[in-house]
Protein backbone atom coordinates (compact mmCIF):
# COMPACT_ATOMS: atom_id res chain seq x y z
CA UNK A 1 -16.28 13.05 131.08
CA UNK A 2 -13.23 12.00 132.64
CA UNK A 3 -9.29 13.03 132.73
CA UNK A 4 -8.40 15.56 129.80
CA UNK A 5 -4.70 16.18 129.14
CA UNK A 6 -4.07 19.52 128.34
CA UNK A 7 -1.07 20.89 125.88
CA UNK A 8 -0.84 23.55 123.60
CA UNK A 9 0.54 26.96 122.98
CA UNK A 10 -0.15 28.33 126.21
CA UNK A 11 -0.76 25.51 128.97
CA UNK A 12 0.50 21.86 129.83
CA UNK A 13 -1.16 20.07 132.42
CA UNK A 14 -4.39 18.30 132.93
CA UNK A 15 -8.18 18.50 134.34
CA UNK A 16 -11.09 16.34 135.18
CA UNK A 17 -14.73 16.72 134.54
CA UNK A 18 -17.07 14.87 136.19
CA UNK A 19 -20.88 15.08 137.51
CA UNK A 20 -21.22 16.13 140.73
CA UNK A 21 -23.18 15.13 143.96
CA UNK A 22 -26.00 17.74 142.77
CA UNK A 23 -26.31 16.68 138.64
CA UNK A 24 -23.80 19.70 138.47
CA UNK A 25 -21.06 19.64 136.42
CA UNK A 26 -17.53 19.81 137.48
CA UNK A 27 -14.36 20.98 136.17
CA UNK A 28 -11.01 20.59 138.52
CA UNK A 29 -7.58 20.11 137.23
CA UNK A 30 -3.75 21.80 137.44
CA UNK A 31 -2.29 23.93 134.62
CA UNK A 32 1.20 25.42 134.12
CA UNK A 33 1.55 28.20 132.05
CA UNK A 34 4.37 27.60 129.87
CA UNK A 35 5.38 31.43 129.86
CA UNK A 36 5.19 31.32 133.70
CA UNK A 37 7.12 27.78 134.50
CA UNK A 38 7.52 28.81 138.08
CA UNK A 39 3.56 28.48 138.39
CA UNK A 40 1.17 25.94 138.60
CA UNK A 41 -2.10 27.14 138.34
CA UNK A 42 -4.92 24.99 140.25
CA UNK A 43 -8.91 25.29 138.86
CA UNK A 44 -11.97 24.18 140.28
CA UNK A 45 -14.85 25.05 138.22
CA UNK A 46 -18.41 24.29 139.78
CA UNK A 47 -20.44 24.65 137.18
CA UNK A 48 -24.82 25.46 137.82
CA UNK A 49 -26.97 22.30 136.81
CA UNK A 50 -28.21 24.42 133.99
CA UNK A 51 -24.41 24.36 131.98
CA UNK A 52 -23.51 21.85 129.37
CA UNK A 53 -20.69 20.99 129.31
CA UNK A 54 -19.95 23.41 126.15
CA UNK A 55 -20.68 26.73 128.35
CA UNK A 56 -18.68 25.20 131.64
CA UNK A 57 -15.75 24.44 128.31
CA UNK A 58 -16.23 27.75 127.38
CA UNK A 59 -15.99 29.22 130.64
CA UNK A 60 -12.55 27.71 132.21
CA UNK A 61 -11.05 28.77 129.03
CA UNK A 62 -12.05 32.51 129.64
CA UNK A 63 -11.09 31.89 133.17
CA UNK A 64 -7.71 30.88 132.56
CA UNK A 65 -6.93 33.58 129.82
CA UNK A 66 -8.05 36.29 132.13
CA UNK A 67 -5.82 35.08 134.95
CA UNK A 68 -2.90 34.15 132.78
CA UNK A 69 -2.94 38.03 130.95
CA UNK A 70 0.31 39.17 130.74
């Protein structure tokens, strides 16, 4: 848990993970897409108590490639 830095091919930024009031886990954090450098792209993930942190991983990543489609 904690502060995760984010670079690679697509995105430069960071986001935080952290257990919520409710056991739920949650993912927060600001990306900019490197092909859009004009836009900084804000996420708040709340995730159901029933996600690992795996599935809520799994889940921002499909969130941010569907909103980052060219």
């Amino acid at each position: 848990m904690g502060l995760v830095t984010v670079d690679d091919e697509n995105f430069t930024g960071f986001y935080i993970k952290v257990i919520g009031k409710n056991a739920a886990l949650e993912v927060s954090g600001a990306l900019l897409h490197k092909s859009f450098m004009n836009s900084i792209l804000q996420v708040t993930l709340l995730c159901p108590k029933t996600w690992d942190e795996v599935k809520a991983t799994n889940t921002l990543a499909a969130v941010l490639k569907s909103v980052t489609k060219k």
